[in-house]
C-alpha atoms as a PDB file:
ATOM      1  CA  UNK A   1       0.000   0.000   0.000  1.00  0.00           C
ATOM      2  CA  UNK A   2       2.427   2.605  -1.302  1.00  0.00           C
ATOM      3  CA  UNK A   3       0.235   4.912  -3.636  1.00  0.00           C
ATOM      4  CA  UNK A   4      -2.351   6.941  -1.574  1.00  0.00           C
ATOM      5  CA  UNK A   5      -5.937   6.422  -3.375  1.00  0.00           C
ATOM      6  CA  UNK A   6      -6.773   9.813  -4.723  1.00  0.00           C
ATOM      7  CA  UNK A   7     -10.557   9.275  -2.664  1.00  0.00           C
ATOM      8  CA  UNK A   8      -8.454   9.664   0.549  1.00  0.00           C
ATOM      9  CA  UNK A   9      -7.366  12.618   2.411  1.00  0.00           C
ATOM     10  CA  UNK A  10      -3.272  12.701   2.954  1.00  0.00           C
ATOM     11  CA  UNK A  11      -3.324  12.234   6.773  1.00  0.00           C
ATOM     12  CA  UNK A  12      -5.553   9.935   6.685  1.00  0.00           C
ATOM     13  CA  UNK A  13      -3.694   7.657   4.422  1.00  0.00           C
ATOM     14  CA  UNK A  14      -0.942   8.732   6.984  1.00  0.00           C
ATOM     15  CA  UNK A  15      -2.853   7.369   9.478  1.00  0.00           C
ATOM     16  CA  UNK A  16      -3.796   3.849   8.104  1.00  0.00           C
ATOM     17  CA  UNK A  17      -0.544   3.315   7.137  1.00  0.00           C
ATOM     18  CA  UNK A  18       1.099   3.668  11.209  1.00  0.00           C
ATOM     19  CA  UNK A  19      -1.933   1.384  12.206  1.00  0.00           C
ATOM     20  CA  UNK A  20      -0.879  -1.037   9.213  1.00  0.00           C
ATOM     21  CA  UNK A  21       2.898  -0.832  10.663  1.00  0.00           C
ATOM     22  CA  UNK A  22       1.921  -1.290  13.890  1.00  0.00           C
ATOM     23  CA  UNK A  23       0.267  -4.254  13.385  1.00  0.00           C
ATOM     24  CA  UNK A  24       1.603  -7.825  13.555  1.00  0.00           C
ATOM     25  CA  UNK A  25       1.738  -9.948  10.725  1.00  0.00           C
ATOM     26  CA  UNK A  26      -1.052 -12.316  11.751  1.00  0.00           C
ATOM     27  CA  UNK A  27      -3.243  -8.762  12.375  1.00  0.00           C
ATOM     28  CA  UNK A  28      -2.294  -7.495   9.244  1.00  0.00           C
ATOM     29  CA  UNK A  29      -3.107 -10.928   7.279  1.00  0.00           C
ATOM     30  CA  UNK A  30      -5.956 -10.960   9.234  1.00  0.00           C
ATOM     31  CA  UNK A  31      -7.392  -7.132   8.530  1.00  0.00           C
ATOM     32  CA  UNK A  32      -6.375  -7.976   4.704  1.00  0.00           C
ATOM     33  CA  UNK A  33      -8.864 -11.278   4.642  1.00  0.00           C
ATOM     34  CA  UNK A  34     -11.766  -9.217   6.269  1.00  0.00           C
ATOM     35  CA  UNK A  35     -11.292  -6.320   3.887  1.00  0.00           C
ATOM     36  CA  UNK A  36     -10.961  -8.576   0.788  1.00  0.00           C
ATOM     37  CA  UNK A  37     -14.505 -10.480   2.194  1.00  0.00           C
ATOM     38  CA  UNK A  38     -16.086  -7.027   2.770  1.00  0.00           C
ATOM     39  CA  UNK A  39     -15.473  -5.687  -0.946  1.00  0.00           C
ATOM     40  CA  UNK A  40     -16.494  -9.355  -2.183  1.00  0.00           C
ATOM     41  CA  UNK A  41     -19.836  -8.486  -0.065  1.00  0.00           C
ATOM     42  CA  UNK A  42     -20.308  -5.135  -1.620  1.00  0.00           C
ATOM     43  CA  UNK A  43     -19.449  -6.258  -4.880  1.00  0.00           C
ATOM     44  CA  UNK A  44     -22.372  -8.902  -4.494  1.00  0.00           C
ATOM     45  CA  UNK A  45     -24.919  -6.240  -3.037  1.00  0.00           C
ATOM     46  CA  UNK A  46     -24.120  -4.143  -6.045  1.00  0.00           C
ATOM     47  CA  UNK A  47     -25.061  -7.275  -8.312  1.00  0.00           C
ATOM     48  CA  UNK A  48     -28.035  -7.945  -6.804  1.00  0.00           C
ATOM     49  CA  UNK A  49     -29.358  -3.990  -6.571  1.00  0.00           C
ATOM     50  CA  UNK A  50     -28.724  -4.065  -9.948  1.00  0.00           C
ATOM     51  CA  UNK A  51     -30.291  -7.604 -11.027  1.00  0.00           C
ATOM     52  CA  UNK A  52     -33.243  -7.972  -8.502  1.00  0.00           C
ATOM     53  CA  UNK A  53     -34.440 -11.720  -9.887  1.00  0.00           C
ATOM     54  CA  UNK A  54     -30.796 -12.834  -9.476  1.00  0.00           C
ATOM     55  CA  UNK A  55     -30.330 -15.138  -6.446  1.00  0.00           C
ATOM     56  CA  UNK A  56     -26.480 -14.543  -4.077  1.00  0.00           C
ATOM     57  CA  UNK A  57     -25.499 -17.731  -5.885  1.00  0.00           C
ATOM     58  CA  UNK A  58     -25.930 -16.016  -8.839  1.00  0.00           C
ATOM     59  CA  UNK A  59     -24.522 -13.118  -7.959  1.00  0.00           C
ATOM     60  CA  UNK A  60     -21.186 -15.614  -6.988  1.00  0.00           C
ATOM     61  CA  UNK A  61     -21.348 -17.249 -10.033  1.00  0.00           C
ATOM     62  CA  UNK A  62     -21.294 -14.182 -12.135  1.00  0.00           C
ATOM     63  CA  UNK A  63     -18.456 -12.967  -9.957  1.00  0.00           C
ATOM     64  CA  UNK A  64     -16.022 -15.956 -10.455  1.00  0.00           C
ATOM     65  CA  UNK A  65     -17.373 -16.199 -14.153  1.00  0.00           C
ATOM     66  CA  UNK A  66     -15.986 -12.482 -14.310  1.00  0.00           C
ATOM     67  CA  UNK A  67     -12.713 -13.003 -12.323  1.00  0.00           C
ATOM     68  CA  UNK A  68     -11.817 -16.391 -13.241  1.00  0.00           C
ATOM     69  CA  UNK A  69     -13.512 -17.847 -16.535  1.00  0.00           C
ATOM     70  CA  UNK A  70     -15.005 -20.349 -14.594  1.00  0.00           C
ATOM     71  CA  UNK A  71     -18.925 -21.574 -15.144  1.00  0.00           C
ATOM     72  CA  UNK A  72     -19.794 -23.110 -11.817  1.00  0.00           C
ATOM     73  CA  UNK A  73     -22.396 -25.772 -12.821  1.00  0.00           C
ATOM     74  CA  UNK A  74     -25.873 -26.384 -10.336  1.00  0.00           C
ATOM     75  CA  UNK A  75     -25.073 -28.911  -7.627  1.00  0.00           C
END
């Protein structure tokens, strides 16, 4: 996390980077994995704002469709 996101105010981006240094390596693993599965979850609210009839498990499999190429068949 080197290049400050232009959305976020210099000392703030100060800021998250001393709590990121701060941290541990487990904590910082750990606050990566729940801000990857909070994006995921936001991504998947957007899908379904946007595509009311669409099930989450459609919402998944258009995700992983989109990132990976990969058709997930019905189980």
């Amino acid at each position: 996390m080197s290049t400050r996101p232009r959305d976020t105010h210099p000392a703030s981006w100060i800021f998250l980077r001393e709590v990121f240094a701060s941290m541990g390596g487990e904590a910082r693993l750990r606050a990566a994995i729940d801000l990857s599965e909070a994006v995921r979850e936001f991504r998947i609210a957007g899908l379904l704002s946007r595509h009311p009839a669409w099930s989450r498990t459609d919402a998944v499999r258009h995700i992983v469709r989109e990132e990976w190429g990969i058709d997930l068949v019905d189980m």
